[in-house]
Protein backbone atom coordinates (compact mmCIF):
# COMPACT_ATOMS: atom_id res chain seq x y z
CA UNK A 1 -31.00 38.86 -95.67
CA UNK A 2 -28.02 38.06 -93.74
CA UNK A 3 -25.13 40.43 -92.85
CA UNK A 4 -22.02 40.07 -93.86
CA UNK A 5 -20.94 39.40 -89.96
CA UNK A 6 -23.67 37.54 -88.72
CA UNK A 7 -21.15 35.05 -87.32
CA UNK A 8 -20.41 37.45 -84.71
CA UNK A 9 -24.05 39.12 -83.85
CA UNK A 10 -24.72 36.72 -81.23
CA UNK A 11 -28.30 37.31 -79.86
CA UNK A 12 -28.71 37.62 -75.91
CA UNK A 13 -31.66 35.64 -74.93
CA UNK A 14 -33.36 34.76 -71.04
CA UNK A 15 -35.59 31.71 -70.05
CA UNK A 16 -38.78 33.38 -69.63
CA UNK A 17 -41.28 31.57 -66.18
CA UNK A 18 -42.47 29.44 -69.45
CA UNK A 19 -38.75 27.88 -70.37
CA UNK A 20 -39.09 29.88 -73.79
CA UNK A 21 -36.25 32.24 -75.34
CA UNK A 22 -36.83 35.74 -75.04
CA UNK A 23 -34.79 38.17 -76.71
CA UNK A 24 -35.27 42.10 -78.18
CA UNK A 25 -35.35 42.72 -81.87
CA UNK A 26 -36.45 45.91 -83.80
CA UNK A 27 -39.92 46.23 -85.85
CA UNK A 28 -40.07 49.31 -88.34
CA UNK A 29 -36.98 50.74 -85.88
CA UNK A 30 -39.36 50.19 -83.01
CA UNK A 31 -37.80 48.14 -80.08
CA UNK A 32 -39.93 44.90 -79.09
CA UNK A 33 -39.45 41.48 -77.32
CA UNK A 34 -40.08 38.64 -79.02
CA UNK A 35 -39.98 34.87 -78.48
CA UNK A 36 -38.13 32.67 -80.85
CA UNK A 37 -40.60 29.84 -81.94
CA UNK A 38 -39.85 27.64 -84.74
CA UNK A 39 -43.30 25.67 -84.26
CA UNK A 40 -45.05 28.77 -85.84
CA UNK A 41 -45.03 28.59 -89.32
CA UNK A 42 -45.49 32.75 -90.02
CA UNK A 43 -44.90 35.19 -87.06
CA UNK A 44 -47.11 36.40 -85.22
CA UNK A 45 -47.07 40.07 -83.78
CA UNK A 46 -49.12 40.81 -80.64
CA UNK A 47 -52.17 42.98 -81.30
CA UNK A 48 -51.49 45.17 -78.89
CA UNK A 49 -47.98 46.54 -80.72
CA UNK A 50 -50.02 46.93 -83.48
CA UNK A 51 -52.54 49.32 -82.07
CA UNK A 52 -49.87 51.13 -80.27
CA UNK A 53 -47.62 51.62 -83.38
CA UNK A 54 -50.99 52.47 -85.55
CA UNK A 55 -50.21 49.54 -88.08
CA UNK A 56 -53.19 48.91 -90.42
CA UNK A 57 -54.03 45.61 -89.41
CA UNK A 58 -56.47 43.38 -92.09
CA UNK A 59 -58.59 40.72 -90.73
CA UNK A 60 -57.06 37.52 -91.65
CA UNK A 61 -59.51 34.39 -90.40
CA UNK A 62 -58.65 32.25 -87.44
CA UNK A 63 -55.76 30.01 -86.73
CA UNK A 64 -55.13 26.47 -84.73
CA UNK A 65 -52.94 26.61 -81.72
CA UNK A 66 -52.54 25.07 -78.17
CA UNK A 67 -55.55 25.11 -76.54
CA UNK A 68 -58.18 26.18 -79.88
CA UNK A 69 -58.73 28.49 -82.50
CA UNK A 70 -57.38 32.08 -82.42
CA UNK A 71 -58.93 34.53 -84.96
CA UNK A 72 -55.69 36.36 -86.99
CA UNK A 73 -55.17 39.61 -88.77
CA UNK A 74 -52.18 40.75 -90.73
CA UNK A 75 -49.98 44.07 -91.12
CA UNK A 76 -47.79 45.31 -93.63
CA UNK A 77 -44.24 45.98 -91.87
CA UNK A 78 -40.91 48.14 -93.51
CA UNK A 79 -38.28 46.26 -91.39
CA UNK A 80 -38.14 43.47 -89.00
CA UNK A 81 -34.40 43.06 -87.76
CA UNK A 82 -32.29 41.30 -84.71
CA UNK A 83 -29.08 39.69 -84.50
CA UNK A 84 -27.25 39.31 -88.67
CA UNK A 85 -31.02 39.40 -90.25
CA UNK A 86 -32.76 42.60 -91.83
CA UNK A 87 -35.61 41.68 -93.43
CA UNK A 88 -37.83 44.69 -95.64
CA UNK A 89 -40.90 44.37 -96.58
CA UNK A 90 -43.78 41.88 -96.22
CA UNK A 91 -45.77 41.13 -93.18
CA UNK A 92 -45.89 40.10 -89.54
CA UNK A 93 -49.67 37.62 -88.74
CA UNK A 94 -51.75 39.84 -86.03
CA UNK A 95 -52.99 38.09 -82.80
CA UNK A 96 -53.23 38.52 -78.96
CA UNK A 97 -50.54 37.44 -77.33
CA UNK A 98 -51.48 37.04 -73.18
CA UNK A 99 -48.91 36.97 -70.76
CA UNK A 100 -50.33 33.46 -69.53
CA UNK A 101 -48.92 31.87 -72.88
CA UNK A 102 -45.43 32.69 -71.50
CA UNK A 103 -45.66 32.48 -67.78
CA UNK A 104 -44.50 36.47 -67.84
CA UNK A 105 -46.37 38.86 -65.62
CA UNK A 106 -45.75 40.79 -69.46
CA UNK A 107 -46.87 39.75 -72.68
CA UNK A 108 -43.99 39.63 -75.54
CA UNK A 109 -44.75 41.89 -78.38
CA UNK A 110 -43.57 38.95 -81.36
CA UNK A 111 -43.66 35.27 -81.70
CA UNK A 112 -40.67 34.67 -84.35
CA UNK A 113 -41.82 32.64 -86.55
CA UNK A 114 -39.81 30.10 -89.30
CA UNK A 115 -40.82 32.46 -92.13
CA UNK A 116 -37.89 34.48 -90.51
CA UNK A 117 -36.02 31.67 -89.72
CA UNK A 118 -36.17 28.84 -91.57
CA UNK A 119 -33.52 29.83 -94.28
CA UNK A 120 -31.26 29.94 -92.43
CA UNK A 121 -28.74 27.68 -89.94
CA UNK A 122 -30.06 28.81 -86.14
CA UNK A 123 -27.18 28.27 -83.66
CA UNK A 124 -28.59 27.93 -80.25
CA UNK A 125 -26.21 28.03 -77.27
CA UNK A 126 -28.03 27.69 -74.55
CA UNK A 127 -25.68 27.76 -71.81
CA UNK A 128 -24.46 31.18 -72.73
CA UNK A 129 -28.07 32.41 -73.12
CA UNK A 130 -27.16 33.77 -76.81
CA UNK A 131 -28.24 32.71 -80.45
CA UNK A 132 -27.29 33.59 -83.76
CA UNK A 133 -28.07 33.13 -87.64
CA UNK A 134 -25.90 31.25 -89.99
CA UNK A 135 -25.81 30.75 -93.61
CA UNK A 136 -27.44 27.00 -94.29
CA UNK A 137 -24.15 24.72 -93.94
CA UNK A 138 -22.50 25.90 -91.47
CA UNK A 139 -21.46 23.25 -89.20
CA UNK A 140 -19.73 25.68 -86.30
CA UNK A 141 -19.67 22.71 -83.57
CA UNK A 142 -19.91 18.56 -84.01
CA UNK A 143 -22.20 16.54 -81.87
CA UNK A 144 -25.18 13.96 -82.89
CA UNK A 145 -26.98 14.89 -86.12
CA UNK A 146 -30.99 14.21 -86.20
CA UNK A 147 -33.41 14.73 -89.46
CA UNK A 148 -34.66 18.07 -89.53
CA UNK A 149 -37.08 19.60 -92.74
CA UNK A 150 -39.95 22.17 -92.42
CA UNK A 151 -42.86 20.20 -93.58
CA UNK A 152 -44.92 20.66 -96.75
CA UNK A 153 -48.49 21.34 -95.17
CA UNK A 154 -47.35 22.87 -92.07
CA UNK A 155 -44.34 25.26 -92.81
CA UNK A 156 -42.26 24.18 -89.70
CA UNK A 157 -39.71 23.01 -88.51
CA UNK A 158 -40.08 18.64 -88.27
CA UNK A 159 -37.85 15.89 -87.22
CA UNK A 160 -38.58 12.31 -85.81
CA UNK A 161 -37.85 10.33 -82.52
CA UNK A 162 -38.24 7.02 -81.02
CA UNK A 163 -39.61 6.08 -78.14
CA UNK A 164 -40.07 2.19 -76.85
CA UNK A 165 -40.25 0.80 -79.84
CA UNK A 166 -41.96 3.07 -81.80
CA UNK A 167 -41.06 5.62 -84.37
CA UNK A 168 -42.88 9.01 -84.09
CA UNK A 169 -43.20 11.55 -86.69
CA UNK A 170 -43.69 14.00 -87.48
CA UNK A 171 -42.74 15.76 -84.68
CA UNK A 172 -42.55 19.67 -84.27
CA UNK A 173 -39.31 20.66 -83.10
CA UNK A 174 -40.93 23.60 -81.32
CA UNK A 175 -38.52 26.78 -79.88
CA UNK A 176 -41.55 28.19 -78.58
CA UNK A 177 -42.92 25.01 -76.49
CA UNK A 178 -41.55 25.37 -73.04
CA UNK A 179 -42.09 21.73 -72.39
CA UNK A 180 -39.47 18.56 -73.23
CA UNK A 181 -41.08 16.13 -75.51
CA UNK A 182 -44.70 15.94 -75.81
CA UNK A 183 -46.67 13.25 -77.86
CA UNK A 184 -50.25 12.21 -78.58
CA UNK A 185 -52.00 9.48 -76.81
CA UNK A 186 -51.82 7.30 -79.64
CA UNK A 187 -48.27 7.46 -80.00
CA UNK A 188 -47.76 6.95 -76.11
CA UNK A 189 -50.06 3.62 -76.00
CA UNK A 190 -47.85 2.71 -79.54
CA UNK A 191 -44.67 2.85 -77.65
CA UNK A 192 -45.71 1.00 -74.76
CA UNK A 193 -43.40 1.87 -71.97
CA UNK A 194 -44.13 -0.21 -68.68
CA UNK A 195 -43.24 1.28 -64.92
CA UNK A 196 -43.48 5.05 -65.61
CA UNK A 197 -45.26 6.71 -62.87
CA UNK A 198 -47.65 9.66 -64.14
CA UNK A 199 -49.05 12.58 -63.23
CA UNK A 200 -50.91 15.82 -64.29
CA UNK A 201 -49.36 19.39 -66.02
CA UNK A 202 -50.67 22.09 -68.17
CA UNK A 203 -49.85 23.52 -71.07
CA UNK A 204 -49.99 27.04 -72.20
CA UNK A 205 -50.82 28.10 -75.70
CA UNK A 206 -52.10 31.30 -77.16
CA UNK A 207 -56.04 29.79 -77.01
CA UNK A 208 -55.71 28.89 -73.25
CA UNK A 209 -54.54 25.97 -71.40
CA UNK A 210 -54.42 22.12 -71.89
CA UNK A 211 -54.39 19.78 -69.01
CA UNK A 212 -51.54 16.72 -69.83
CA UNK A 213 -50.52 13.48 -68.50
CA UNK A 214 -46.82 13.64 -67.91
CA UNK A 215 -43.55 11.05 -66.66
CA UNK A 216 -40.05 10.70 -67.13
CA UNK A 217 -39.28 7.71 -69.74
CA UNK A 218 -35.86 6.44 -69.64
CA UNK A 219 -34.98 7.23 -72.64
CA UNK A 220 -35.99 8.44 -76.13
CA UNK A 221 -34.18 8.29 -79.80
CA UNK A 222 -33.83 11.10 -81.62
CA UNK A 223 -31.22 10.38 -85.19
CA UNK A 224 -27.62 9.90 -83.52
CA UNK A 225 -28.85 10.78 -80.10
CA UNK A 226 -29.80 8.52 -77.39
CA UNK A 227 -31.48 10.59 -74.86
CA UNK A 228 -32.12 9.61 -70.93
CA UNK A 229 -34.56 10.32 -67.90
CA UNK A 230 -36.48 12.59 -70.69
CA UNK A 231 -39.86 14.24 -69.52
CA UNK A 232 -42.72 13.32 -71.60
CA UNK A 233 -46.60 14.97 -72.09
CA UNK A 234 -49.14 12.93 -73.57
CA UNK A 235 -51.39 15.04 -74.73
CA UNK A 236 -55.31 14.22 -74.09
CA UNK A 237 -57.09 12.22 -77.20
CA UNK A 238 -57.59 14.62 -80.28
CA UNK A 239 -55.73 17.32 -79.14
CA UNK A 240 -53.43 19.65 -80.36
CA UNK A 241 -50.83 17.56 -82.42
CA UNK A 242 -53.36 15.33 -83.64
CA UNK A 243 -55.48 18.62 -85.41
CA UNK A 244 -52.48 19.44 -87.15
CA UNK A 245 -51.41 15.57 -88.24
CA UNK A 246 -48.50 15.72 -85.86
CA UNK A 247 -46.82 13.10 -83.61
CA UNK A 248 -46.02 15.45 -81.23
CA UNK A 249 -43.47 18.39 -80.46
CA UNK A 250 -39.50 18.83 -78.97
CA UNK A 251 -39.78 21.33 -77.16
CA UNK A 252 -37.39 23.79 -75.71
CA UNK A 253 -37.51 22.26 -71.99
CA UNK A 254 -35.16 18.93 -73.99
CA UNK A 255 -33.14 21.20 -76.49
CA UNK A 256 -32.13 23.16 -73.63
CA UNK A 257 -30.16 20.39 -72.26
CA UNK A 258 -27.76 20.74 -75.64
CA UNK A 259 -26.09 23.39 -77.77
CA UNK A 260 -28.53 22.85 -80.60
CA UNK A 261 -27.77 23.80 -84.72
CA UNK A 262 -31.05 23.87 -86.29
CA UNK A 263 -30.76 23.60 -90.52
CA UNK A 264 -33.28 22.92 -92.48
CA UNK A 265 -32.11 23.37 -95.34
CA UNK A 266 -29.57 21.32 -95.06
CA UNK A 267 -31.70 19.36 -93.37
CA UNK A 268 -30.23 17.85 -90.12
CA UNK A 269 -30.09 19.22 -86.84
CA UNK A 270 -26.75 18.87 -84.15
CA UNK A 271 -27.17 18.21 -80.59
CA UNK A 272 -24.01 18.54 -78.53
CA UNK A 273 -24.74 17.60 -74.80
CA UNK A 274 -24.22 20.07 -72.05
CA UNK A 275 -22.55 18.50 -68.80
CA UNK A 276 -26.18 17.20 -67.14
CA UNK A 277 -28.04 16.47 -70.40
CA UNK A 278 -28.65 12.87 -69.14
CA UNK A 279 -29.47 14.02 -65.56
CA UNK A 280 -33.05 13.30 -64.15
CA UNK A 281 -35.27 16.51 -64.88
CA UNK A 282 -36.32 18.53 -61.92
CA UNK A 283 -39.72 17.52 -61.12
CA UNK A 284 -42.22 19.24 -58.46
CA UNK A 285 -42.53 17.43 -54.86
CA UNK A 286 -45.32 19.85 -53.98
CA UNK A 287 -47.94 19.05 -56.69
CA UNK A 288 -48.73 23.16 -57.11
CA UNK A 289 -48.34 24.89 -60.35
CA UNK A 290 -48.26 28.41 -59.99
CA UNK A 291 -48.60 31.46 -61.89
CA UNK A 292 -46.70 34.69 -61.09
CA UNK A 293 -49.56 37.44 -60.72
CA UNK A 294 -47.80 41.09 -59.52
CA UNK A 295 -47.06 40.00 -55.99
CA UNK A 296 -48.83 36.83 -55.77
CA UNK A 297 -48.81 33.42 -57.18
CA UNK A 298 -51.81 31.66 -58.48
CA UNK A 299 -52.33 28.05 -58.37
CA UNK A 300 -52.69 27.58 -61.88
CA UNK A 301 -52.92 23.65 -61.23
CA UNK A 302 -53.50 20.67 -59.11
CA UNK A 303 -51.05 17.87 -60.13
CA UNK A 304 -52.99 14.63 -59.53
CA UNK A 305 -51.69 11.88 -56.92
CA UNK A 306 -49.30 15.37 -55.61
CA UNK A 307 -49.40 16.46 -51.53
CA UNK A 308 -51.50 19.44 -52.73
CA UNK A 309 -53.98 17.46 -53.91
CA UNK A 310 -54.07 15.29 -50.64
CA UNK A 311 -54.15 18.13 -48.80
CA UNK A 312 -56.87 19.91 -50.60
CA UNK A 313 -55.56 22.42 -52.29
CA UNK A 314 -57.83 23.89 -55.48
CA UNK A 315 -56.89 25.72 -59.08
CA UNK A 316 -57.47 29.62 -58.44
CA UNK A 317 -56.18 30.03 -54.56
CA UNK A 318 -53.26 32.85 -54.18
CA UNK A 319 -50.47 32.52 -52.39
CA UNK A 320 -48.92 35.72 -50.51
CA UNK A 321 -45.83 34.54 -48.88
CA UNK A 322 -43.44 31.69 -48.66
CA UNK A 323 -41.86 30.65 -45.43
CA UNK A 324 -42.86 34.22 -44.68
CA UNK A 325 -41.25 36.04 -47.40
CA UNK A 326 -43.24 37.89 -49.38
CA UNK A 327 -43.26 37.11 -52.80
CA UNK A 328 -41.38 39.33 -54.81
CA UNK A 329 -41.23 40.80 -58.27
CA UNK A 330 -38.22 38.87 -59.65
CA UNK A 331 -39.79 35.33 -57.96
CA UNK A 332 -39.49 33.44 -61.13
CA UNK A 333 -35.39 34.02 -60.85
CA UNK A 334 -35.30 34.07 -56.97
CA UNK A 335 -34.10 31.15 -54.57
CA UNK A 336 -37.66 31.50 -53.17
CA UNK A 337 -39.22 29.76 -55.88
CA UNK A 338 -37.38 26.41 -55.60
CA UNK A 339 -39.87 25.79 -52.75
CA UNK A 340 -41.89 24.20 -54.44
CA UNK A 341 -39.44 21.17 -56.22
CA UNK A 342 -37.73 20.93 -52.66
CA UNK A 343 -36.35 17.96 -50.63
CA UNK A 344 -39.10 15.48 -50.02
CA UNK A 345 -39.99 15.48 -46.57
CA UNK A 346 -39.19 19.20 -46.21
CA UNK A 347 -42.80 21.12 -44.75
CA UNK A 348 -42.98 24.92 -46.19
CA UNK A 349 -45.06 26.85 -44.46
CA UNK A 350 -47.62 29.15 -47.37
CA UNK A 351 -49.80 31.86 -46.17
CA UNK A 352 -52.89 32.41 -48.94
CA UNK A 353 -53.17 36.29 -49.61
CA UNK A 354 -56.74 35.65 -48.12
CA UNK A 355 -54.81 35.26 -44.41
CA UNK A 356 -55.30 31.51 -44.17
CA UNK A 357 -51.88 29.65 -43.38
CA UNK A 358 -50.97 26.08 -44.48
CA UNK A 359 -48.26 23.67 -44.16
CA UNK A 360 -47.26 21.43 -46.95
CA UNK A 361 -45.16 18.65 -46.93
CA UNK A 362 -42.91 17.62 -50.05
CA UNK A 363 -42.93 14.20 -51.18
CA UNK A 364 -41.88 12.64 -54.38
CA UNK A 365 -45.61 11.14 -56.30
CA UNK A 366 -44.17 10.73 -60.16
């Protein structure tokens, strides 16, 4: 249920290294971070927490997710509270939760799922990192309204866009996807958009990683909204949308770019652009995607047609300092990691934690 002031219990959230909200809530009066993500149908509490608060956890079967099948439990909980919303009673879904999935050096202990949610109007302001629960109806800022429902077989939260010509649904409007827009290859070939240059990402999910094609499309329809220079995935053939009959997801890397009412019940979402909304993304000029591991980054992936690739680089290598800096612990939030999405042309000097030193020059490839 909702207090009586929930209008005024914002919730403070950060971007965690994954572009997903991360905020602290309370489970059976226990603190615990959590991640809000509407694209889970019933939340899912880290296994670890669990264990360390000696919940009785009941083996459950296995559930889909990015990257394969996760086996699930489920505990009984007294209280799970943050921001205007106590709820008592019930239960919390019982899985690992690695750090990988969010890009943190730490794991997060609860994936918020729209069981908590999805009664509910969710206010998300993200330029003043905060978030907050509103009786459905509420309609506390205008902008451009979009279909929103939580679908029948799924439980979550679904809208619809267009892209080229072609209308895509459902798609997952997904908190917890740290990506823009992602969509299967079907839909991509459907919508047939000529000139966009492509390259390769990964994706992050609790059953590993997914290797994507991704560009920046001009622009994509979602309701009211007519959105530009939006980043795209395609997803590989049968992969994670398509197992659970989706179009695709919206991910938190495009609502990000808007203060964002999600309402289900009332079913329509409100997007009210922030200043750069329609600005070109920020894309990487080095071709490296790196993992933050303690004081060291990982190349977590080779972006194909990148300078990393041309220059050799391979998945796995460390890197120990940046134009001689070592990296430090707060890297994801530090000037130091812009390296990597610098000016093209720019050469940055990398020395591998195994000695080795390399110079890379920046170039734009997608």
């Amino acid at each position: 249920m909702l207090a009586a002031d929930t209008e005024q219990r914002w919730v403070a959230f950060d971007l965690t290294p994954g572009n997903q909200m991360r905020f602290e809530l309370t489970i059976d009066g226990r603190p615990a971070t959590a991640i809000l993500d509407t694209g889970v149908s019933y939340s899912v509490l880290s296994r670890r927490f669990a264990d360390a608060a000696a919940l009785k956890v009941a083996a459950g079967g296995k559930a889909t997710a990015i990257g394969g099948v996760v086996p699930i439990g489920w505990a009984a909980t007294r209280t799970v509270a943050f921001g205007g919303l106590s709820r008592r009673g019930g239960g919390l879904t019982v899985a690992t939760l690695p750090a990988l999935a969010t890009g943190s050096a730490e794991p997060v202990d609860l994936l918020v799922g729209r069981d908590l949610t999805g009664g509910f109007a969710l206010d998300i302001d993200y330029a003043a990192r905060r978030f907050r629960l509103l009786p459905s109806g509420r309609m506390p800022f205008r902008g451009a309204t979009a279909p929103l429902a939580i679908s029948r077989d799924r439980l979550v939260y679904v809208s619809e866009v267009t892209l080229g010509a072609t209308r895509l649904r459902p798609m997952v409007v997904d908190t917890g996807d740290g990506s823009a827009v992602t969509v299967t290859a079907g839909g991509w070939q459907a919508a047939g958009i000529k000139g966009v240059r492509t390259t390769t990402t990964i994706s992050f999910g609790l059953a590993g990683t997914v290797t994507s094609t991704i560009g920046i499309v001009p622009a994509l329809g979602l309701g009211e909204l007519t959105a530009r220079n939006v980043e795209v995935r395609v997803e590989p053939v049968r992969g994670f949308s398509e197992s659970i009959d989706a179009a695709g997801r919206i991910g938190s890397g495009f609502l990000q770019n808007y203060r964002v009412l999600l309402d289900p019940m009332a079913r329509r979402m409100i997007l009210a652009p922030r200043p750069a909304a329609d600005e070109p993304p920020l894309r990487s000029t080095s071709g490296l995607l790196v993992g933050i591991d303690r004081d060291r980054l990982r190349v977590l992936h080779v972006m194909r047609g990148g300078p990393a690739e041309a220059a050799g680089w391979k998945a796995g290598e460390t890197i120990c300092a940046v134009e001689g800096q070592p990296i430090p612990r707060d890297y994801a939030t530090s000037p130091l990691a812009t390296w990597s999405a610098g000016a093209p042309g720019r050469v940055v000097a990398l020395k591998l934690c195994d000695g080795a030193e390399r110079r890379l020059t920046l170039k734009n490839f997608y």
